[in-house]
PDB file of N, CA and C in Angstrom:
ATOM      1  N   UNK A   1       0.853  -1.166   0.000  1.00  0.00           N
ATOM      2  CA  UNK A   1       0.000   0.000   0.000  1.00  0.00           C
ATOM      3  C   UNK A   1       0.903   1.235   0.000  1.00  0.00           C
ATOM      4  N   UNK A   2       0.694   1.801  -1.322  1.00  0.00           N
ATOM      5  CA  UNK A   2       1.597   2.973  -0.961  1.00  0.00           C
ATOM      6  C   UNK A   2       0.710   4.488  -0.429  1.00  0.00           C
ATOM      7  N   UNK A   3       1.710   5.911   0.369  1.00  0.00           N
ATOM      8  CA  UNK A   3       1.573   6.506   0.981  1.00  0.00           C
ATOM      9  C   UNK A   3       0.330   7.247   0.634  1.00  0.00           C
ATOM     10  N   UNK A   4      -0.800   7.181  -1.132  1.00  0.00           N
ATOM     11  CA  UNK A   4      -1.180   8.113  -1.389  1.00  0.00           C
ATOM     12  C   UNK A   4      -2.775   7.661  -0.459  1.00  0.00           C
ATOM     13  N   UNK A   5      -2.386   6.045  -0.978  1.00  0.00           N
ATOM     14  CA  UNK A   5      -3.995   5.400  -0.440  1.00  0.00           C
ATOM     15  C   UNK A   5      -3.694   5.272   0.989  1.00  0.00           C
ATOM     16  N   UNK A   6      -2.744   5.330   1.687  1.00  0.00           N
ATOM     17  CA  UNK A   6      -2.855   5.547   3.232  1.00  0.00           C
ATOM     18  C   UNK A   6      -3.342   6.967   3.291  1.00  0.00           C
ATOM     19  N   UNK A   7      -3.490   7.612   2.913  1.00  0.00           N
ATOM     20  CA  UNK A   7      -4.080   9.078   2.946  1.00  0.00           C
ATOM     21  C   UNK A   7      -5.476   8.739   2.586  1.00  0.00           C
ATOM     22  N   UNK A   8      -5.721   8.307   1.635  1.00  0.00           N
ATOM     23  CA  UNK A   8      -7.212   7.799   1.424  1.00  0.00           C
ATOM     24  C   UNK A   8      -7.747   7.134   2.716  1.00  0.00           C
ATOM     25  N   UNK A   9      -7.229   6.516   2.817  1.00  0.00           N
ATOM     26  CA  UNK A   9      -8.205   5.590   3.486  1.00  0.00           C
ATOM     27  C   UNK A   9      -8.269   6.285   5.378  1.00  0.00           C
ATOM     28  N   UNK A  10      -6.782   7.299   5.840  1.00  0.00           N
ATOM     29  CA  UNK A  10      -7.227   7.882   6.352  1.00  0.00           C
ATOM     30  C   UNK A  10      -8.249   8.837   6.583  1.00  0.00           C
ATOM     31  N   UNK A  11      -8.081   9.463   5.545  1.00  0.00           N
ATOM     32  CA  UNK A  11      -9.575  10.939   5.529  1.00  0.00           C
ATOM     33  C   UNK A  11     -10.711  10.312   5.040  1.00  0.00           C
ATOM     34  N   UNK A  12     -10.650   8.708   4.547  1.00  0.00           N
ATOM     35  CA  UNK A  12     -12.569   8.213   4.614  1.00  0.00           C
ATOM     36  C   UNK A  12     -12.663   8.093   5.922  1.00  0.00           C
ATOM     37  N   UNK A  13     -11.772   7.230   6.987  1.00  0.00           N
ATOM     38  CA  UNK A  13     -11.603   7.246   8.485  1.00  0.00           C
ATOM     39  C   UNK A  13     -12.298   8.225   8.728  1.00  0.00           C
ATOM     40  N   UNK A  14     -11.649   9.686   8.801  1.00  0.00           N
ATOM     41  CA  UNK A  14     -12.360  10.616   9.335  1.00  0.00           C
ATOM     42  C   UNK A  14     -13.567  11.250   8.727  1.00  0.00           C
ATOM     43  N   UNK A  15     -13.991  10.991   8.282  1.00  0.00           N
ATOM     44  CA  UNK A  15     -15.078  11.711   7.407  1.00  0.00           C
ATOM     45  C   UNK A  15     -16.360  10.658   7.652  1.00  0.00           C
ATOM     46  N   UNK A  16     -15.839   9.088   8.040  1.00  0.00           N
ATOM     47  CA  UNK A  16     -16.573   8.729   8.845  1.00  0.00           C
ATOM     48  C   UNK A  16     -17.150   8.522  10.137  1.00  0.00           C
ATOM     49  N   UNK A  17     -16.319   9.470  11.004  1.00  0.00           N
ATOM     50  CA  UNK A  17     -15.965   9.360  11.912  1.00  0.00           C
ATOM     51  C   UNK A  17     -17.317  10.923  12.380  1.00  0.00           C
ATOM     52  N   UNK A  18     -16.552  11.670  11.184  1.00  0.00           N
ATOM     53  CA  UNK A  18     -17.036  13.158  11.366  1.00  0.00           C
ATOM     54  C   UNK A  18     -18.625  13.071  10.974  1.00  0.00           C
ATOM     55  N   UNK A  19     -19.041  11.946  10.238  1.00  0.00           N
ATOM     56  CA  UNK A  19     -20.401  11.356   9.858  1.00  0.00           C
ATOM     57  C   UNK A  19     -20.923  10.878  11.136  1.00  0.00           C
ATOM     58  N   UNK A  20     -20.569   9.827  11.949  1.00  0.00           N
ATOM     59  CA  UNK A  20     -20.946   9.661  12.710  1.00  0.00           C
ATOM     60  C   UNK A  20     -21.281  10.051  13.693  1.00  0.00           C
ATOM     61  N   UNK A  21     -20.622  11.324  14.099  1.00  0.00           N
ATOM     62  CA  UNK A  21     -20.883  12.163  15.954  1.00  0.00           C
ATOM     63  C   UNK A  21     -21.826  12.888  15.000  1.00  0.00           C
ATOM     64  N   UNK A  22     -22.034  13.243  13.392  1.00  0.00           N
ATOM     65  CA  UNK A  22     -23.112  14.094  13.692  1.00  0.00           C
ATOM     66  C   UNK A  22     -24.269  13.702  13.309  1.00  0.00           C
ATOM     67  N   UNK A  23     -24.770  12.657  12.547  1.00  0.00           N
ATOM     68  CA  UNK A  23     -25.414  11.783  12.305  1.00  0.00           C
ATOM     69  C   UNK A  23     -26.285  10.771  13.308  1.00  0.00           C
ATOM     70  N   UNK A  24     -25.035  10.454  13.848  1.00  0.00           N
ATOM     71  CA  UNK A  24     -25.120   8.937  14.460  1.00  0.00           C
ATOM     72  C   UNK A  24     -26.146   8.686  15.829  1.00  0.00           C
ATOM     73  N   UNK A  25     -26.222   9.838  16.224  1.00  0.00           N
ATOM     74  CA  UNK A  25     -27.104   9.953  17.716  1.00  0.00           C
ATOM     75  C   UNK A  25     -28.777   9.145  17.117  1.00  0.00           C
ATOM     76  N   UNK A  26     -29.748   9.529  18.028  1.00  0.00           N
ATOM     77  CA  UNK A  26     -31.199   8.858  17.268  1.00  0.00           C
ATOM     78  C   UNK A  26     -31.755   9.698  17.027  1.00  0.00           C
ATOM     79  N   UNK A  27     -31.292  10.970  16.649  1.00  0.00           N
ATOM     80  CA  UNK A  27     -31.995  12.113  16.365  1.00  0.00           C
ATOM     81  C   UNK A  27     -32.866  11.823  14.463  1.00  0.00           C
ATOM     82  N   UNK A  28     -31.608  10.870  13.920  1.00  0.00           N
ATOM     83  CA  UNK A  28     -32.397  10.307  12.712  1.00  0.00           C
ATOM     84  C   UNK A  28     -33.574   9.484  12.614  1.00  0.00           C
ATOM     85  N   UNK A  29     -33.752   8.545  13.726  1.00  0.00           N
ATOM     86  CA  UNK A  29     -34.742   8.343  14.300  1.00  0.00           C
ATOM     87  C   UNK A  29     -36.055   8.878  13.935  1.00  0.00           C
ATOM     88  N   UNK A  30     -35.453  10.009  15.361  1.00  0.00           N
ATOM     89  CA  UNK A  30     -36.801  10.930  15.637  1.00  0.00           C
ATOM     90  C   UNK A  30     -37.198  11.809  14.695  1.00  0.00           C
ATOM     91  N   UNK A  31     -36.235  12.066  13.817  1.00  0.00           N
ATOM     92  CA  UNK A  31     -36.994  12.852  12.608  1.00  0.00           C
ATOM     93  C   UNK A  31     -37.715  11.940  11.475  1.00  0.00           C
ATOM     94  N   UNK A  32     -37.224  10.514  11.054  1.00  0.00           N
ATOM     95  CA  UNK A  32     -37.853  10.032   9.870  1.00  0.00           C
ATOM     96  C   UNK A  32     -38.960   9.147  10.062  1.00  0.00           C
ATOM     97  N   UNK A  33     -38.575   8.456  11.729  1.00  0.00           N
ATOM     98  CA  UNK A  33     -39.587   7.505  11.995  1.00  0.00           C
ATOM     99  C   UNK A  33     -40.420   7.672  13.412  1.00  0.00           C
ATOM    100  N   UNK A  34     -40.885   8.862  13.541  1.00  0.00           N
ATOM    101  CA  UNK A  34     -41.166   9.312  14.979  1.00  0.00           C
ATOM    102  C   UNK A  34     -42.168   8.818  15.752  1.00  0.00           C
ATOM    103  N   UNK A  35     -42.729   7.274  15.220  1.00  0.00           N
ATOM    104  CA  UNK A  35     -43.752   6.650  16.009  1.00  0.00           C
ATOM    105  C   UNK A  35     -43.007   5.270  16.963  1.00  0.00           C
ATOM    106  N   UNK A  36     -41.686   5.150  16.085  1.00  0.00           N
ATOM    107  CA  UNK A  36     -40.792   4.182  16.439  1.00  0.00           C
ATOM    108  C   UNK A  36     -40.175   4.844  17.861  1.00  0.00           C
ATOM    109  N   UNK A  37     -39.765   3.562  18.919  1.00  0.00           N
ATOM    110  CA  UNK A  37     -38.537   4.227  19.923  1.00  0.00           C
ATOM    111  C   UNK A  37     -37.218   4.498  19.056  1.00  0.00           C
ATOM    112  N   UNK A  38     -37.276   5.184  19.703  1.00  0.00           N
ATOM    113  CA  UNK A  38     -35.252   6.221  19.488  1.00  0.00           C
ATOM    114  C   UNK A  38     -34.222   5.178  19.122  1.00  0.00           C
ATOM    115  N   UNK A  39     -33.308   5.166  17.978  1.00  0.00           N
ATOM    116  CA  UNK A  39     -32.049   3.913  18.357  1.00  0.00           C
ATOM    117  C   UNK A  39     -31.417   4.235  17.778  1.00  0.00           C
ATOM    118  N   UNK A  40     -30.205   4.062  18.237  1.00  0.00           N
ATOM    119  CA  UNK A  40     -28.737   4.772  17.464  1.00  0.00           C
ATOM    120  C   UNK A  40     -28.492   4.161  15.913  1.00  0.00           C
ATOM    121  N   UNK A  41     -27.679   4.673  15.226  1.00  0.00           N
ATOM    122  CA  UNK A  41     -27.237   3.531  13.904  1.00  0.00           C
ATOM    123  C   UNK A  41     -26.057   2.553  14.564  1.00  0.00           C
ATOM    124  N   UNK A  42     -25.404   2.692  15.186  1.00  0.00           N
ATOM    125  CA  UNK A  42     -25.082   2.142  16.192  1.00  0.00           C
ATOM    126  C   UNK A  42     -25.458   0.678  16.677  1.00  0.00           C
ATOM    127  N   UNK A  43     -26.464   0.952  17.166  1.00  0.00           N
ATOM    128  CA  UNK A  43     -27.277  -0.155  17.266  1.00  0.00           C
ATOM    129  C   UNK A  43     -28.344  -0.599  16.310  1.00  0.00           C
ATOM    130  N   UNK A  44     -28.903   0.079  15.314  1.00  0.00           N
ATOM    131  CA  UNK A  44     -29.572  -0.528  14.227  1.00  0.00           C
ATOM    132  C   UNK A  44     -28.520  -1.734  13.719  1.00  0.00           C
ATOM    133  N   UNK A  45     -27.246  -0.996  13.593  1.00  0.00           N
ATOM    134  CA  UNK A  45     -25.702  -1.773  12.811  1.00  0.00           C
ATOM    135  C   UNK A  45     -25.836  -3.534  13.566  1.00  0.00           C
ATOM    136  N   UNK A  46     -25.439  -3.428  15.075  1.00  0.00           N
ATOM    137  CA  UNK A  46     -25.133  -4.438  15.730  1.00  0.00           C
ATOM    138  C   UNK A  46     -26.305  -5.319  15.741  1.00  0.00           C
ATOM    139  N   UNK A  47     -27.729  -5.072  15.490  1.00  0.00           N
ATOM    140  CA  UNK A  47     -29.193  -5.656  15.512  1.00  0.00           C
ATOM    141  C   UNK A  47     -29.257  -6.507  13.938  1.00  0.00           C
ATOM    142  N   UNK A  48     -28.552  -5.652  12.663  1.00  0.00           N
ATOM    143  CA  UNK A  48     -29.069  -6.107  11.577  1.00  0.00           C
ATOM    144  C   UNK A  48     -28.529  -7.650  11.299  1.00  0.00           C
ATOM    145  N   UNK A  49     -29.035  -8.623  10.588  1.00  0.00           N
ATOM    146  CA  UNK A  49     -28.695  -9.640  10.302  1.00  0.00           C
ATOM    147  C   UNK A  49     -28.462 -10.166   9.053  1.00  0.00           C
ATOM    148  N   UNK A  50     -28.325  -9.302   8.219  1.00  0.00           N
ATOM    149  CA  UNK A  50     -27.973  -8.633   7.141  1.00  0.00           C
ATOM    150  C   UNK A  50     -27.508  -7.902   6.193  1.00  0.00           C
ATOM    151  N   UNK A  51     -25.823  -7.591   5.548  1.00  0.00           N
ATOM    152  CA  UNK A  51     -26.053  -6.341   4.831  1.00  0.00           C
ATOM    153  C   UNK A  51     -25.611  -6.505   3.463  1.00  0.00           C
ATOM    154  N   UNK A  52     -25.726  -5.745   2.797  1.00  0.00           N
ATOM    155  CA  UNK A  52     -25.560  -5.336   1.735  1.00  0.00           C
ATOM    156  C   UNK A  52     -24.515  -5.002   0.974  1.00  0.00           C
ATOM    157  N   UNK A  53     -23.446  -5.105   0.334  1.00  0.00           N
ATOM    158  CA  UNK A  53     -22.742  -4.479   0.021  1.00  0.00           C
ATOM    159  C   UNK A  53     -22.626  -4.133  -1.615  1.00  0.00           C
ATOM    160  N   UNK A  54     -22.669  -2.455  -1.817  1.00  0.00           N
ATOM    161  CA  UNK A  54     -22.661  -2.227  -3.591  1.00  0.00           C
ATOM    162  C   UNK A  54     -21.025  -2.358  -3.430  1.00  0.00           C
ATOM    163  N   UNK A  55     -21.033  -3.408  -4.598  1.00  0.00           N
ATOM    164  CA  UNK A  55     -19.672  -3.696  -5.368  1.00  0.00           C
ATOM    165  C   UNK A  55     -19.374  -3.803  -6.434  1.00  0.00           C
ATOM    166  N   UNK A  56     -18.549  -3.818  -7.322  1.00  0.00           N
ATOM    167  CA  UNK A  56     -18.623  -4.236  -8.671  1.00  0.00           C
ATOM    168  C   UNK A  56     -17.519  -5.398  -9.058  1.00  0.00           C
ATOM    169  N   UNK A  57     -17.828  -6.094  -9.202  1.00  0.00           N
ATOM    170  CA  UNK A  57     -17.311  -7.879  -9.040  1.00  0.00           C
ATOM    171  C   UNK A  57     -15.945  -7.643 -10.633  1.00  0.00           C
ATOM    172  N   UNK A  58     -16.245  -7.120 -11.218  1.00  0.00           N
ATOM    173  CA  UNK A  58     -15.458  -6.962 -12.596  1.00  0.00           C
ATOM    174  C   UNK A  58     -14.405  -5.763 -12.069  1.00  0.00           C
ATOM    175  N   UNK A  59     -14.688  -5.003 -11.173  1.00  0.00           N
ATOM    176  CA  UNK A  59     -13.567  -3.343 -11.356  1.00  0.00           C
ATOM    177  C   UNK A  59     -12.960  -4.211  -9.677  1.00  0.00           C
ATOM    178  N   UNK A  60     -13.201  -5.088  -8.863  1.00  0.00           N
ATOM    179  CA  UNK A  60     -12.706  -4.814  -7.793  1.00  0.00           C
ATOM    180  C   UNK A  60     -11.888  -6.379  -7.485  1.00  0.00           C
ATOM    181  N   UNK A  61     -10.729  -6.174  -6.781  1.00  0.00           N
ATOM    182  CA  UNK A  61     -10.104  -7.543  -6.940  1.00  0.00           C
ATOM    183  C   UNK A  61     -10.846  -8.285  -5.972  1.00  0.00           C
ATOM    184  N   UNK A  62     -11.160  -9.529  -5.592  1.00  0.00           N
ATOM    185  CA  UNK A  62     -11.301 -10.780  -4.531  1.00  0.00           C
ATOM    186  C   UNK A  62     -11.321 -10.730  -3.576  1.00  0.00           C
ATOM    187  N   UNK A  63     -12.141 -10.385  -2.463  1.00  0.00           N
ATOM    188  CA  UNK A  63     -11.796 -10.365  -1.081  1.00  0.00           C
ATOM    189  C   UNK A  63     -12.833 -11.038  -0.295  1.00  0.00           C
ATOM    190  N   UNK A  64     -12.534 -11.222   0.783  1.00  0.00           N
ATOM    191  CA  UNK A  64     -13.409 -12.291   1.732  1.00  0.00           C
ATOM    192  C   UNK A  64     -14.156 -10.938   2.253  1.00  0.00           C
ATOM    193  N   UNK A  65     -15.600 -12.059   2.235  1.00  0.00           N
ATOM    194  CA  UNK A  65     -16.608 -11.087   3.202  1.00  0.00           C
ATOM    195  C   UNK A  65     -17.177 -12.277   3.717  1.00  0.00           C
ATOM    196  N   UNK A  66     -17.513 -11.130   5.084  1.00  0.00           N
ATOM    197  CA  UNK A  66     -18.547 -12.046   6.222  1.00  0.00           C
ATOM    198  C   UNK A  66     -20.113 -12.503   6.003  1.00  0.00           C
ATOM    199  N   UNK A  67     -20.270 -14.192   6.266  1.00  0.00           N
ATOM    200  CA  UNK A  67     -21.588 -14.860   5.540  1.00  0.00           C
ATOM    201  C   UNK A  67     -22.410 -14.036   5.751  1.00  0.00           C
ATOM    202  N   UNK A  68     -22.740 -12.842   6.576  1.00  0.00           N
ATOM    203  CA  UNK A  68     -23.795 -12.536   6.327  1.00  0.00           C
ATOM    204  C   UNK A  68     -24.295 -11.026   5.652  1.00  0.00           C
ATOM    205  N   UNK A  69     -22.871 -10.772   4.320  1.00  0.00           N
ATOM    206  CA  UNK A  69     -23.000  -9.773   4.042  1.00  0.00           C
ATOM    207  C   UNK A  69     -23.047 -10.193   2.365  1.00  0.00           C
ATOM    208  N   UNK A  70     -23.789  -9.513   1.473  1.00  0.00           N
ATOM    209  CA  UNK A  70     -24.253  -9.988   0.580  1.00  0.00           C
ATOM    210  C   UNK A  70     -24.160  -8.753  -0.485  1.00  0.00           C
ATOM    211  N   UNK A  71     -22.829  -8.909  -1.637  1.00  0.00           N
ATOM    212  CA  UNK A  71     -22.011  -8.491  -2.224  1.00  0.00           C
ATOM    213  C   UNK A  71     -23.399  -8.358  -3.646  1.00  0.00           C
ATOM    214  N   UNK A  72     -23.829  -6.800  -3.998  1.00  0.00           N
ATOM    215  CA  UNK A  72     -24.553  -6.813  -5.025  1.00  0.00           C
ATOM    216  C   UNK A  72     -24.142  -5.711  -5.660  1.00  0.00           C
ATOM    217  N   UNK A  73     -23.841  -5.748  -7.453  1.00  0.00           N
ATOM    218  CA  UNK A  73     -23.402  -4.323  -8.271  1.00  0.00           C
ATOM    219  C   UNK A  73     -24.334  -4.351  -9.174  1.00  0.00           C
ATOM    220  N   UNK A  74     -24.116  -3.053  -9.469  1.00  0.00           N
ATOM    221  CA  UNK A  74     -25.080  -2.109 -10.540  1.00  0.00           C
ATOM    222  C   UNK A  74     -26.177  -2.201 -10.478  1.00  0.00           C
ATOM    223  N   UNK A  75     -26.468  -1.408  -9.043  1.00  0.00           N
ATOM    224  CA  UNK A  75     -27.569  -1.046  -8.778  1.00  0.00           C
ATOM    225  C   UNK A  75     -27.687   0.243  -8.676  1.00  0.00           C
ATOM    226  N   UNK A  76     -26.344   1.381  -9.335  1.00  0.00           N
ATOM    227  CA  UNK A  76     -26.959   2.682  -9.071  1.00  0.00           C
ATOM    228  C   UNK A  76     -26.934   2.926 -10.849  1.00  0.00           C
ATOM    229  N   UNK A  77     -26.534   2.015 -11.758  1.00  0.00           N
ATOM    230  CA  UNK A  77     -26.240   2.120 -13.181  1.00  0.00           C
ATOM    231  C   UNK A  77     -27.096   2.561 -13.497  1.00  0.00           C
ATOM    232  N   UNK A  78     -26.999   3.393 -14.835  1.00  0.00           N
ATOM    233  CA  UNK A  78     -28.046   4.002 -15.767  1.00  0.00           C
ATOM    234  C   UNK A  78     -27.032   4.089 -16.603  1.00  0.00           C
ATOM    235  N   UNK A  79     -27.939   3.935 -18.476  1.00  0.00           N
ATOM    236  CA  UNK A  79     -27.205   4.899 -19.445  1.00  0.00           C
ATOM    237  C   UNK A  79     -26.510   6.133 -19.410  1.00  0.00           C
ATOM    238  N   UNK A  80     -25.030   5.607 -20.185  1.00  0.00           N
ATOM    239  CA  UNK A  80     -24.392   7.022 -19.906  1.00  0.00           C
ATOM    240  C   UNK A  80     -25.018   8.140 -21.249  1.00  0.00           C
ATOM    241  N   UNK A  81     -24.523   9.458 -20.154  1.00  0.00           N
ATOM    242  CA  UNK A  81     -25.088  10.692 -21.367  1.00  0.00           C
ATOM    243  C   UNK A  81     -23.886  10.805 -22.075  1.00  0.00           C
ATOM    244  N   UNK A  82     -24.377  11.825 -23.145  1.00  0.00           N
ATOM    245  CA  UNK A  82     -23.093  11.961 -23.690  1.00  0.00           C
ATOM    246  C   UNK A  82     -22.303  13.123 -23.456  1.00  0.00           C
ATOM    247  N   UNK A  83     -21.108  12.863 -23.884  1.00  0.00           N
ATOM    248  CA  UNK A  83     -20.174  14.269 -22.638  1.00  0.00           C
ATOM    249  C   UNK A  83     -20.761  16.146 -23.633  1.00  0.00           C
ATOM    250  N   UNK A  84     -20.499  16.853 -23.000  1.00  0.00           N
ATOM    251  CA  UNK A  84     -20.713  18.454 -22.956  1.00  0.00           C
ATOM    252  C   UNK A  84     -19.554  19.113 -22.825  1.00  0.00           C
ATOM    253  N   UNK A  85     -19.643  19.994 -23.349  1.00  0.00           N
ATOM    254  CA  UNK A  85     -18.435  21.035 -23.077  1.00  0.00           C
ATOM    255  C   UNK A  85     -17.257  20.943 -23.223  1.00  0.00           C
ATOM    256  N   UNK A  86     -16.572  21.488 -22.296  1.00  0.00           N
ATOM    257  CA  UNK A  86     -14.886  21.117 -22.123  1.00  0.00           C
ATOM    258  C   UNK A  86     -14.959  20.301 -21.924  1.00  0.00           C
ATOM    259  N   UNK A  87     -15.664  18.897 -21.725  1.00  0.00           N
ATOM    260  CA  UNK A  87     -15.299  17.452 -21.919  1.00  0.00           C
ATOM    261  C   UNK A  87     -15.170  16.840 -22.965  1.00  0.00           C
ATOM    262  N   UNK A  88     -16.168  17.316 -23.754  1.00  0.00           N
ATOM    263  CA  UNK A  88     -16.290  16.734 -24.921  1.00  0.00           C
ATOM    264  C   UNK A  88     -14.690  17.084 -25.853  1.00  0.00           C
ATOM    265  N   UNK A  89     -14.736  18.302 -25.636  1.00  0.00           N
ATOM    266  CA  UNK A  89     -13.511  19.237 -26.757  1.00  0.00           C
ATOM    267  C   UNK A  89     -12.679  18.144 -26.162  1.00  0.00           C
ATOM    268  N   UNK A  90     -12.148  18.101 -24.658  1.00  0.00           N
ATOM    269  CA  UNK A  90     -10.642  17.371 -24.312  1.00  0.00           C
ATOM    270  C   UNK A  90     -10.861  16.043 -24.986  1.00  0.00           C
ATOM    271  N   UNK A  91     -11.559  15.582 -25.248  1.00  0.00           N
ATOM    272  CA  UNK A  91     -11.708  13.711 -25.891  1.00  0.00           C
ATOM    273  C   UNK A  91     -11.768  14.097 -26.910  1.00  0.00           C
ATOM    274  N   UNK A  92     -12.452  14.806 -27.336  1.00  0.00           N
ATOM    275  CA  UNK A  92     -12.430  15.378 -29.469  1.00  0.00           C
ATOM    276  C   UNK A  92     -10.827  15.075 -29.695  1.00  0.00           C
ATOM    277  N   UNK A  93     -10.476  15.675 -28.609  1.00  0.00           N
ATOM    278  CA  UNK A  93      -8.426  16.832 -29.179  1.00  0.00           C
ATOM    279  C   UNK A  93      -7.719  15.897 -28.913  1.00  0.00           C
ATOM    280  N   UNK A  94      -7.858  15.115 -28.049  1.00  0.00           N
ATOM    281  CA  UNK A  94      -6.731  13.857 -27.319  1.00  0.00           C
ATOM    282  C   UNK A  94      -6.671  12.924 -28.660  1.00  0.00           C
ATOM    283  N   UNK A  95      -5.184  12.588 -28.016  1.00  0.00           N
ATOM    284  CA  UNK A  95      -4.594  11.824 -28.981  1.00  0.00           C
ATOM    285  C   UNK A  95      -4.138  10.136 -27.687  1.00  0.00           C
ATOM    286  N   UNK A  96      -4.997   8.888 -27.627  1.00  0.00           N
ATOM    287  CA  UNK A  96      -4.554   8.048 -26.905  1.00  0.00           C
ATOM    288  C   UNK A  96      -5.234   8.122 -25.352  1.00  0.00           C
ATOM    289  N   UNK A  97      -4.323   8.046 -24.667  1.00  0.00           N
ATOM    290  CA  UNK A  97      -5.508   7.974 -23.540  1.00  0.00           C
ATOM    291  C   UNK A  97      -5.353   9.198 -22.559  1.00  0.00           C
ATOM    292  N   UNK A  98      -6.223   9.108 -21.742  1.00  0.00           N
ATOM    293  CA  UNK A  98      -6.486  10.933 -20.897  1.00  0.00           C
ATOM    294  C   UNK A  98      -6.348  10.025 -19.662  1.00  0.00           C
ATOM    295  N   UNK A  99      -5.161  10.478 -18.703  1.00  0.00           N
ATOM    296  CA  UNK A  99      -4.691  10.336 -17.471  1.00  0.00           C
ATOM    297  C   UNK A  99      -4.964  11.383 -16.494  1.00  0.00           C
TER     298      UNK A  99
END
């Protein structure tokens, strides 16, 4: 692992972290489901018996997941548009591939 994705994967760390203290209380709860008792995600997390994971089995290498997490892709896919603007011009003008 080199130094750039240790930086990655630090600032998702925090950004989940920074998601969570402000998120994470049951205040989500009480705003979406306010007939339900109060419960942290927290504890929704440790209760579920189930999850989900969006992946894409072709772009991502092999890795072990836990039986009760259930690896599903292209589920946010749609037809692509076609590019606009200064996108379009930079792929018109390029010669080979755009890094």
């Amino acid at each position: 692992m080199n130094s750039r994705r240790k930086m990655v994967l630090a600032l998702q760390d925090f950004f989940n972290e920074l998601y969570r203290m402000i998120f994470g209380g049951t205040d989500m709860c009480e705003r979406y489901v306010p007939e339900k008792p109060a419960v942290s995600i927290e504890q929704l997390t440790a209760d579920a018996s189930l999850f989900i994971k969006l992946s894409d089995h072709l772009l991502e290498t092999p890795r072990p997941i836990m039986p009760d997490t259930v690896a599903m892709g292209h589920l946010m896919g749609r037809p692509a548009k076609p590019l606009q603007g200064d996108f379009k011009q930079l792929m018109d003008t390029s010669k080979g591939n755009i890094w």
